[in-house]
PDB file of N, CA and C in Angstrom:
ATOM      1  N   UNK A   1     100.250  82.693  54.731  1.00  0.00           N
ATOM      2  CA  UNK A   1      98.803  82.766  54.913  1.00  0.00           C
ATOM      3  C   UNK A   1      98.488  82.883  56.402  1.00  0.00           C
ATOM      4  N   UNK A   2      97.590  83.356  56.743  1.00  0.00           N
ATOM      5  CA  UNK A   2      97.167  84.122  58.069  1.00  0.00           C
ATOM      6  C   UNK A   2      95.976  83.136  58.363  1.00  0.00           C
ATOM      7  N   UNK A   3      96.069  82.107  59.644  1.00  0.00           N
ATOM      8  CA  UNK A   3      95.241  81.438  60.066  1.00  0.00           C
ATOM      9  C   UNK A   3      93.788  81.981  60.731  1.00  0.00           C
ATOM     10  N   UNK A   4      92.531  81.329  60.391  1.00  0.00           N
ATOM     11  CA  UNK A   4      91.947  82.354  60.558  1.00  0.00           C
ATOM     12  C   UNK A   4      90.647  81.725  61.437  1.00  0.00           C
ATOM     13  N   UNK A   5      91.233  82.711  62.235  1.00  0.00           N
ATOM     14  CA  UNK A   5      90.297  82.715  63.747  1.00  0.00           C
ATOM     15  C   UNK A   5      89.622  83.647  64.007  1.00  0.00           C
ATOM     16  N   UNK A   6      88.296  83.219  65.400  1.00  0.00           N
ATOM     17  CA  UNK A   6      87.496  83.904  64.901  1.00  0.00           C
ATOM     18  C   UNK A   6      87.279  84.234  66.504  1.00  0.00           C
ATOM     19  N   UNK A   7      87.947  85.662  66.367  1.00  0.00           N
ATOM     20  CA  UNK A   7      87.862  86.687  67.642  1.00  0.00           C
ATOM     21  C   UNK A   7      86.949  87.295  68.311  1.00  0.00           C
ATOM     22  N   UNK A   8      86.364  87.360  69.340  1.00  0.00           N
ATOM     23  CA  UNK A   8      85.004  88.053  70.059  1.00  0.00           C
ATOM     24  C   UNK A   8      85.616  88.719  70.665  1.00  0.00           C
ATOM     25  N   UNK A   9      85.422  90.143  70.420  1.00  0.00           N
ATOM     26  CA  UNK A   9      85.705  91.366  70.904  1.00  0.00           C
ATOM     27  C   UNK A   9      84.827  91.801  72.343  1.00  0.00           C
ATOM     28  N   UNK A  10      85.470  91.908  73.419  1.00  0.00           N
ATOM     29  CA  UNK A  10      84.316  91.966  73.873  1.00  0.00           C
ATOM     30  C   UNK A  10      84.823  93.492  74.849  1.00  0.00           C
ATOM     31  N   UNK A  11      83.552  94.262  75.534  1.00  0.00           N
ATOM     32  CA  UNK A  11      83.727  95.556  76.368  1.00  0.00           C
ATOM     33  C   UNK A  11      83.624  95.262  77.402  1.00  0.00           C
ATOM     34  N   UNK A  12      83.594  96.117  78.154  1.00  0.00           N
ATOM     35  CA  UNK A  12      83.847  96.365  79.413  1.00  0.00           C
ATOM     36  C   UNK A  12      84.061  95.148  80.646  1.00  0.00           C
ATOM     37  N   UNK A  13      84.757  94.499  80.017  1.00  0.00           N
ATOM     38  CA  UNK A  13      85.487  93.178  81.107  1.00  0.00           C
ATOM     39  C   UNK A  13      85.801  93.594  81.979  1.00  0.00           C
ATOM     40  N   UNK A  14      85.775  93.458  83.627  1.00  0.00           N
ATOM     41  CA  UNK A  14      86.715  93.622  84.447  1.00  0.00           C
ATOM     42  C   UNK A  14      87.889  93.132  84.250  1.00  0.00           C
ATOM     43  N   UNK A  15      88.948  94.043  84.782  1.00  0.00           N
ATOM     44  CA  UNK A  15      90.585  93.306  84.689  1.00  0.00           C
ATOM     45  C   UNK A  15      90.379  92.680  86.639  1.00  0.00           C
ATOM     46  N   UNK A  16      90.559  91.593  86.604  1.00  0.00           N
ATOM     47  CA  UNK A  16      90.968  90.712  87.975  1.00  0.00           C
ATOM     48  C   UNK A  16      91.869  91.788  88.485  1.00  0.00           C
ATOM     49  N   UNK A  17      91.828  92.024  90.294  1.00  0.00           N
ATOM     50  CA  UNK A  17      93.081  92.324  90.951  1.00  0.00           C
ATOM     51  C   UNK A  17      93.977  91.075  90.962  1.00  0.00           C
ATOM     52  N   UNK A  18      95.208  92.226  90.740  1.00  0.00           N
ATOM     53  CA  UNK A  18      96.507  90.749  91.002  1.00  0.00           C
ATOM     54  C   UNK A  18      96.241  90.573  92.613  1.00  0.00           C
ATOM     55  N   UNK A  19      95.885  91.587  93.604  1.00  0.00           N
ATOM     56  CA  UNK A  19      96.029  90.956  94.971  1.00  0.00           C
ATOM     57  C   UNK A  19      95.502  89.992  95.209  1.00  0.00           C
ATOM     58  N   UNK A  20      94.392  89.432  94.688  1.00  0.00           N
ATOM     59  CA  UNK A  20      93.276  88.146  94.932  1.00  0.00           C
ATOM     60  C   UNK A  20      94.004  86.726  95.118  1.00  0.00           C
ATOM     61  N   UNK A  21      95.339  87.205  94.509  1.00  0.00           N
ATOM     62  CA  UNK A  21      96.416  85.924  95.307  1.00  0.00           C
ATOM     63  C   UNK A  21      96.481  85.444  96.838  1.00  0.00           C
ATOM     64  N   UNK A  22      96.656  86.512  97.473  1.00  0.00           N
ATOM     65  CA  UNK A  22      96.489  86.276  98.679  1.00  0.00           C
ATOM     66  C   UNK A  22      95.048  87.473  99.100  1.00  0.00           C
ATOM     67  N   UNK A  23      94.460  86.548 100.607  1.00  0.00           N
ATOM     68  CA  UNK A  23      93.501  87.160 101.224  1.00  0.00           C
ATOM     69  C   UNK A  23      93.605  88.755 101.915  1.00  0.00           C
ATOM     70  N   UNK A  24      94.994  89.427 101.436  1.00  0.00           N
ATOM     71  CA  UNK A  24      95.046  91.023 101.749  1.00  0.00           C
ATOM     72  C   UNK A  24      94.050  91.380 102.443  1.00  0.00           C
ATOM     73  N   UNK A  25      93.237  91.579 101.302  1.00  0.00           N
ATOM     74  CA  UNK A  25      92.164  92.760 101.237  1.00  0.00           C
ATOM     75  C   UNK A  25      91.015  92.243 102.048  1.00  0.00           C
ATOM     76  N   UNK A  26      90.908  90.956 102.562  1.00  0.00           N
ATOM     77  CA  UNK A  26      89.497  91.091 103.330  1.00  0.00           C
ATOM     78  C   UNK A  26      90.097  90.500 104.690  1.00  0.00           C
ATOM     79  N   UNK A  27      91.722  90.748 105.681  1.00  0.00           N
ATOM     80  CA  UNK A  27      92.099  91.516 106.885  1.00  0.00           C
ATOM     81  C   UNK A  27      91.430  92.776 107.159  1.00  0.00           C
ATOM     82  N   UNK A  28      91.082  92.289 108.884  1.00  0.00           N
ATOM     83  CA  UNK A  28      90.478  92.708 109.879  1.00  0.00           C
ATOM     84  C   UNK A  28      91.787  93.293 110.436  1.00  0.00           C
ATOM     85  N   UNK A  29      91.634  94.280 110.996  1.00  0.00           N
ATOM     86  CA  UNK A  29      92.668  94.923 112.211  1.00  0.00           C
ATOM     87  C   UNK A  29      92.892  93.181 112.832  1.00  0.00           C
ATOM     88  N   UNK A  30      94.321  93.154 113.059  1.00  0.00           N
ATOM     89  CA  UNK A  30      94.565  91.711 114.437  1.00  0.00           C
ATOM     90  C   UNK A  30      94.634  90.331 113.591  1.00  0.00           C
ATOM     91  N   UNK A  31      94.059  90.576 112.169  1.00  0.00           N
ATOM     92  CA  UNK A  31      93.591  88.954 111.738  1.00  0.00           C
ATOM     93  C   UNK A  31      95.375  89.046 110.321  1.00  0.00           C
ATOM     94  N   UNK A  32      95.279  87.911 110.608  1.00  0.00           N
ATOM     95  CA  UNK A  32      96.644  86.796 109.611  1.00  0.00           C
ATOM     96  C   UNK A  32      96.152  85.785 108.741  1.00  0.00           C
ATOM     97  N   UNK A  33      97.138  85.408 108.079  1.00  0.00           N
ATOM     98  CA  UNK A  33      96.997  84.164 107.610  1.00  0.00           C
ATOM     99  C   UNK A  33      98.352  83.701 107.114  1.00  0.00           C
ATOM    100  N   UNK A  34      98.545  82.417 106.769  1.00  0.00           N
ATOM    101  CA  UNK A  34      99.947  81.900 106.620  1.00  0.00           C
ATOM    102  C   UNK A  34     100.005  81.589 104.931  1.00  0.00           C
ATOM    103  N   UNK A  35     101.271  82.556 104.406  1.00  0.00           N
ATOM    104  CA  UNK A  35     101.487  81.450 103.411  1.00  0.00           C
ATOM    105  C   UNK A  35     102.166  80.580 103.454  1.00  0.00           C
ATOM    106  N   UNK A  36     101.996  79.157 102.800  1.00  0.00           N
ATOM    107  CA  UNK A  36     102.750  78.219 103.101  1.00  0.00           C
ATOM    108  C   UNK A  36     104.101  78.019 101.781  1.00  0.00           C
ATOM    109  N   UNK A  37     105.068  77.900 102.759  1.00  0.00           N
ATOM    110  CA  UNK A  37     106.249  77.959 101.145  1.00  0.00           C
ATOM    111  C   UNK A  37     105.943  76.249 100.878  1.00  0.00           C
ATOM    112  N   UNK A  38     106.248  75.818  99.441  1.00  0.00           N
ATOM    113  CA  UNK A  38     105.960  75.065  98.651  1.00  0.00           C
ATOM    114  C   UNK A  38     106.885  74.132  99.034  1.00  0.00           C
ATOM    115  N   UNK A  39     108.151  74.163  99.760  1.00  0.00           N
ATOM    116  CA  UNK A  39     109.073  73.123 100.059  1.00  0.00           C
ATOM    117  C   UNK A  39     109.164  72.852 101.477  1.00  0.00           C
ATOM    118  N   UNK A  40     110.042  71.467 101.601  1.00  0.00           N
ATOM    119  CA  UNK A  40     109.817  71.065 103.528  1.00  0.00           C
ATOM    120  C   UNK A  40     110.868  72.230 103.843  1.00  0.00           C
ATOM    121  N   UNK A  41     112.152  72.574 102.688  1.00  0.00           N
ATOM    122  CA  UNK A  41     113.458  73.196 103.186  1.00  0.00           C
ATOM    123  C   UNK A  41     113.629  74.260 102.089  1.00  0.00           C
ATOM    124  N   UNK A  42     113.020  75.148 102.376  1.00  0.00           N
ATOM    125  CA  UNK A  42     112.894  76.508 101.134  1.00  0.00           C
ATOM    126  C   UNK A  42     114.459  76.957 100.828  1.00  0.00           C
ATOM    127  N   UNK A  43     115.270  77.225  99.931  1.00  0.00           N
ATOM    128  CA  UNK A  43     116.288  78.168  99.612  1.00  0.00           C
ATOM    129  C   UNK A  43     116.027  79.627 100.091  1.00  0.00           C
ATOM    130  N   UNK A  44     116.989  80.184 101.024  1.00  0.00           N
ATOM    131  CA  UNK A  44     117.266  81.897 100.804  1.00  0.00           C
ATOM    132  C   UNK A  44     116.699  82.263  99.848  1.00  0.00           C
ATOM    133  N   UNK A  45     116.688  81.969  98.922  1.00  0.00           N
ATOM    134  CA  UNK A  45     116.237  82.361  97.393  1.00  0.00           C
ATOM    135  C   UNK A  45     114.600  82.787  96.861  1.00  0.00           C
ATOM    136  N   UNK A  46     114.692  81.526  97.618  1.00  0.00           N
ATOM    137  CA  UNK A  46     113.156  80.902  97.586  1.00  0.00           C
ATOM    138  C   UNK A  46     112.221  81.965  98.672  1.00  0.00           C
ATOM    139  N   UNK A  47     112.315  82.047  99.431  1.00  0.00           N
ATOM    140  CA  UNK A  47     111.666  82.872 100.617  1.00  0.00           C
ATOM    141  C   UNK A  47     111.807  84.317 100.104  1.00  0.00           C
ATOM    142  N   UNK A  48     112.819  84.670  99.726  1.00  0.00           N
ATOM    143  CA  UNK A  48     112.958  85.980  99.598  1.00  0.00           C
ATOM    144  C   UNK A  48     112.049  86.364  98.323  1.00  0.00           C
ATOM    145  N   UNK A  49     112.278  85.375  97.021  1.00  0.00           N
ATOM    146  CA  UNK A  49     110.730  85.519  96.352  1.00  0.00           C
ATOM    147  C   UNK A  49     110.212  85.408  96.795  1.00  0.00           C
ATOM    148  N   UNK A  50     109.408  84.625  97.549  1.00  0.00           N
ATOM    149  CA  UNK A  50     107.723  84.710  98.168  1.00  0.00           C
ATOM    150  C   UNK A  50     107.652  85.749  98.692  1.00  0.00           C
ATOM    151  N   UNK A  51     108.552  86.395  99.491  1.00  0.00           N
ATOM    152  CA  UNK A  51     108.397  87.502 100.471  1.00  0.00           C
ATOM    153  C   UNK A  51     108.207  88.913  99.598  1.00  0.00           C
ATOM    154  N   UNK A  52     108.732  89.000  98.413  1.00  0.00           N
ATOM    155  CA  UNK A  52     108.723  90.045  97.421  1.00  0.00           C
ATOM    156  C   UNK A  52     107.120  89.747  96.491  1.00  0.00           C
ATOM    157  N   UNK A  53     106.962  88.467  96.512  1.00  0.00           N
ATOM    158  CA  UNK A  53     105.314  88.451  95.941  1.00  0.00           C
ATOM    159  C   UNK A  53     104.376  89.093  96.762  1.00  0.00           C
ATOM    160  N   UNK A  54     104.861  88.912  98.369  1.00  0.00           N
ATOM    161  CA  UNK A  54     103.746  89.345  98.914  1.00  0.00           C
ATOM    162  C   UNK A  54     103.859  90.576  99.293  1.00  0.00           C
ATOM    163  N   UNK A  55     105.440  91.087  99.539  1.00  0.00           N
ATOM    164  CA  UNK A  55     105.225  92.865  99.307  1.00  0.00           C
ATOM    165  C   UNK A  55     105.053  93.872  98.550  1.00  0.00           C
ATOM    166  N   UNK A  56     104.566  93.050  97.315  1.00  0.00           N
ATOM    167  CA  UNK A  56     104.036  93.744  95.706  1.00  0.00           C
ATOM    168  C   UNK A  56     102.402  93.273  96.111  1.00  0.00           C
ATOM    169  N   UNK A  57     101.914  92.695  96.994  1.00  0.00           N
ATOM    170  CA  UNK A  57     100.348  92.138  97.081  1.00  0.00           C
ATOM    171  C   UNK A  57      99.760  92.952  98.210  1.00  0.00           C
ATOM    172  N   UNK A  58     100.821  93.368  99.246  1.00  0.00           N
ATOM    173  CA  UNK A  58     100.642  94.680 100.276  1.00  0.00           C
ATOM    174  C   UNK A  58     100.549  95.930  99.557  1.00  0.00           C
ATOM    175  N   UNK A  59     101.419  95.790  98.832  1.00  0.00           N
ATOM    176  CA  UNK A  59     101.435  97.740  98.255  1.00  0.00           C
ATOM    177  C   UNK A  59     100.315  97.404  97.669  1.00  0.00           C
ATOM    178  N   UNK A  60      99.548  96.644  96.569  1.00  0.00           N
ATOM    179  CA  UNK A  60      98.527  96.548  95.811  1.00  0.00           C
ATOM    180  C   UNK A  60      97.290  96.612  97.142  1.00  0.00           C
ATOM    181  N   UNK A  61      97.362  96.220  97.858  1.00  0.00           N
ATOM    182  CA  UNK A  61      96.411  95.991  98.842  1.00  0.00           C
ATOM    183  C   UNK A  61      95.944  97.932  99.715  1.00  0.00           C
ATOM    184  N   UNK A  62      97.014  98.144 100.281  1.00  0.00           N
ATOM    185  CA  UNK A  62      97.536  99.371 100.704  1.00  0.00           C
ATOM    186  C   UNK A  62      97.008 100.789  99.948  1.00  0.00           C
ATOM    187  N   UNK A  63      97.223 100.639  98.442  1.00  0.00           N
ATOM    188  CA  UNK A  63      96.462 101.486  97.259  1.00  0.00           C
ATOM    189  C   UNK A  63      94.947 101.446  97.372  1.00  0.00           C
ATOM    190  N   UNK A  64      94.130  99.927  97.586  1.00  0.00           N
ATOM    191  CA  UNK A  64      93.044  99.838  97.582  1.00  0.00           C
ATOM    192  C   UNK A  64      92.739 100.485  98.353  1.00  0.00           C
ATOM    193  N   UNK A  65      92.974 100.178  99.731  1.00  0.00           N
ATOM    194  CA  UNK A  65      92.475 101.023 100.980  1.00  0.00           C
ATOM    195  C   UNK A  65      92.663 102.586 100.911  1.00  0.00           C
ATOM    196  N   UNK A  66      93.679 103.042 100.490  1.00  0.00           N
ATOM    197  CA  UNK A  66      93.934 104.398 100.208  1.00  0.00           C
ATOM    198  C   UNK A  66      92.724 105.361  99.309  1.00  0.00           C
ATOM    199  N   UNK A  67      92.462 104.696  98.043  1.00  0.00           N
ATOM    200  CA  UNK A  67      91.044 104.832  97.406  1.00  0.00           C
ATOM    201  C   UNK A  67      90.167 104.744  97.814  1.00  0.00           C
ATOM    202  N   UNK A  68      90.069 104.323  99.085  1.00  0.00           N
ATOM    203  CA  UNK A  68      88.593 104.625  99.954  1.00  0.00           C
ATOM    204  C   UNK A  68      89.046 104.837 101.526  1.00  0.00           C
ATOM    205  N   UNK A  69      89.796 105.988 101.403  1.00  0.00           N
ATOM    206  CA  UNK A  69      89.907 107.266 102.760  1.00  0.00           C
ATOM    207  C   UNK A  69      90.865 105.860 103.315  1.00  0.00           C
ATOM    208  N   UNK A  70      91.241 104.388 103.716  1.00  0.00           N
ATOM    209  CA  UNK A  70      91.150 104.018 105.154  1.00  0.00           C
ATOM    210  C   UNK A  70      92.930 103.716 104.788  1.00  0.00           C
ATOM    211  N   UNK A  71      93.265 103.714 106.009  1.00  0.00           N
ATOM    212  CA  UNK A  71      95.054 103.741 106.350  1.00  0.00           C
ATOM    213  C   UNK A  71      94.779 101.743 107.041  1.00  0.00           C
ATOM    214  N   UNK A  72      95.894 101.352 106.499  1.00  0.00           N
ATOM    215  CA  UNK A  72      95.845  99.736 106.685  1.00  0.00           C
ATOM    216  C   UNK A  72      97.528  99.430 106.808  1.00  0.00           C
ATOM    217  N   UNK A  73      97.728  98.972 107.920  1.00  0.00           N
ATOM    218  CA  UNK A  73      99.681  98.594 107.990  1.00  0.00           C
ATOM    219  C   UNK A  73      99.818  96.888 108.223  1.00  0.00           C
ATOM    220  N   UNK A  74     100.535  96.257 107.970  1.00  0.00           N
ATOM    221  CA  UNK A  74     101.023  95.313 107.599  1.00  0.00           C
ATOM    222  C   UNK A  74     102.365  94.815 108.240  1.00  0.00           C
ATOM    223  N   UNK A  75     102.404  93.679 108.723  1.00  0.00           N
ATOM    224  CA  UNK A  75     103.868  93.094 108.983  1.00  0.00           C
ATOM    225  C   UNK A  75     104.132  91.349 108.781  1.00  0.00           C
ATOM    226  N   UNK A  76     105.517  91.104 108.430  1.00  0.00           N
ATOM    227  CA  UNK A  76     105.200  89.703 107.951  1.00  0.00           C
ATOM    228  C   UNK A  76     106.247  88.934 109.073  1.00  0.00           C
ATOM    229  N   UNK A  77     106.366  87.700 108.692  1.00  0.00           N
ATOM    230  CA  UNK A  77     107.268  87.063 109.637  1.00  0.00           C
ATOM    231  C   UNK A  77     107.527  85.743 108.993  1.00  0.00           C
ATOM    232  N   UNK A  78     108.829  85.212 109.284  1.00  0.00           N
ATOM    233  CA  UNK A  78     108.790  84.435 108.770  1.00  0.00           C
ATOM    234  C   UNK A  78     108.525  83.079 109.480  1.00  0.00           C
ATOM    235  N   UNK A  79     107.895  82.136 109.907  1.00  0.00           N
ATOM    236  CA  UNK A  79     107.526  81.468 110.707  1.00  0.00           C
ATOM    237  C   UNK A  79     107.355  79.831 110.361  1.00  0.00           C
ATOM    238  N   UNK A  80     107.741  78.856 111.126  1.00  0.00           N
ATOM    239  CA  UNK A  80     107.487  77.339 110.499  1.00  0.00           C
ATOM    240  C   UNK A  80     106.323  77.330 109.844  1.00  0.00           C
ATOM    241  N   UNK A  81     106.148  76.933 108.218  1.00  0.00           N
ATOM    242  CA  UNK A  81     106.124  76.243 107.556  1.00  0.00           C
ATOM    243  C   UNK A  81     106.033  77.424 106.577  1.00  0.00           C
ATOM    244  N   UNK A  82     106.181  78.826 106.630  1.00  0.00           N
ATOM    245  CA  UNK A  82     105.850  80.019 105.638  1.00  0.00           C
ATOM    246  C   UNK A  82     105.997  81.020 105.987  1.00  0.00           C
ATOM    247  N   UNK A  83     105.705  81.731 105.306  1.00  0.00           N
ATOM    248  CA  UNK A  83     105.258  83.529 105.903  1.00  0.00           C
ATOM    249  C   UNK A  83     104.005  83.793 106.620  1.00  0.00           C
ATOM    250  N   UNK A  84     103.912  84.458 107.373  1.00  0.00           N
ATOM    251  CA  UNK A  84     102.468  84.965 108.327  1.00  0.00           C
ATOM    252  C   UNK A  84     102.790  86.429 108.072  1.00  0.00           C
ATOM    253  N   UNK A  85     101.483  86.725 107.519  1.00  0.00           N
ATOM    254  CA  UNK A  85     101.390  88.260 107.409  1.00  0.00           C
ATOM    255  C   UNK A  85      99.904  89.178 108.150  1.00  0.00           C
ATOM    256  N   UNK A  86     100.221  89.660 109.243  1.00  0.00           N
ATOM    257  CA  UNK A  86      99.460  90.288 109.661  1.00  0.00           C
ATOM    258  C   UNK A  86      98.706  91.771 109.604  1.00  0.00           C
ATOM    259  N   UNK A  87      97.428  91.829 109.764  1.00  0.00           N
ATOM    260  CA  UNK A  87      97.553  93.590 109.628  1.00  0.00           C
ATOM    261  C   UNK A  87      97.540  94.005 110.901  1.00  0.00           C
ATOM    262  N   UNK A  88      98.295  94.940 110.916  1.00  0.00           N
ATOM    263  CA  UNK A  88      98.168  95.430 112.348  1.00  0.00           C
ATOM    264  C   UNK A  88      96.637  96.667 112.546  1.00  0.00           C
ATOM    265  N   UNK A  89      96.813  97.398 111.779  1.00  0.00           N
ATOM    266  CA  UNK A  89      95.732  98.843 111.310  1.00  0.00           C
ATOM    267  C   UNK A  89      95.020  98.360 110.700  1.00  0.00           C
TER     268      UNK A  89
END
């Protein structure tokens, strides 16, 4: 027997950007911000995921800007207590 729930269909929802994880998209030419890794002593492991979350949140970021004419570049670092990712463009 098929439990029976009661579904609201609904239209035209926005789908959320995944970039809204991090503040990407509202860098200024010059402006950063830090992510902070979650441990006092991160694993190799560990960093190199975060660092791959946030270069899947650049390319997502990078596309946006592209859809409206503007060129935007990016560099990260790895720095006490996280990553710092800056835009340079």
């Amino acid at each position: 027997m098929t439990p029976d729930f009661n579904f609201v269909i609904e239209k035209n929802v926005p789908l959320p950007r995944k970039s809204d994880q991090f503040p990407i998209e509202q860098l200024d030419k010059g402006d950063s911000f830090l992510v902070p890794f979650t441990s006092d002593a991160p694993t190799k492991s560990q960093i190199e995921a975060l660092r791959q979350q946030i270069y899947e949140a650049i390319a997502r970021a990078k596309n946006f800007w592209n859809e409206q004419g503007t060129f935007a570049s990016f560099t990260t670092r790895v720095v006490d207590g996280g990553i710092r990712i800056w835009r340079k463009i």
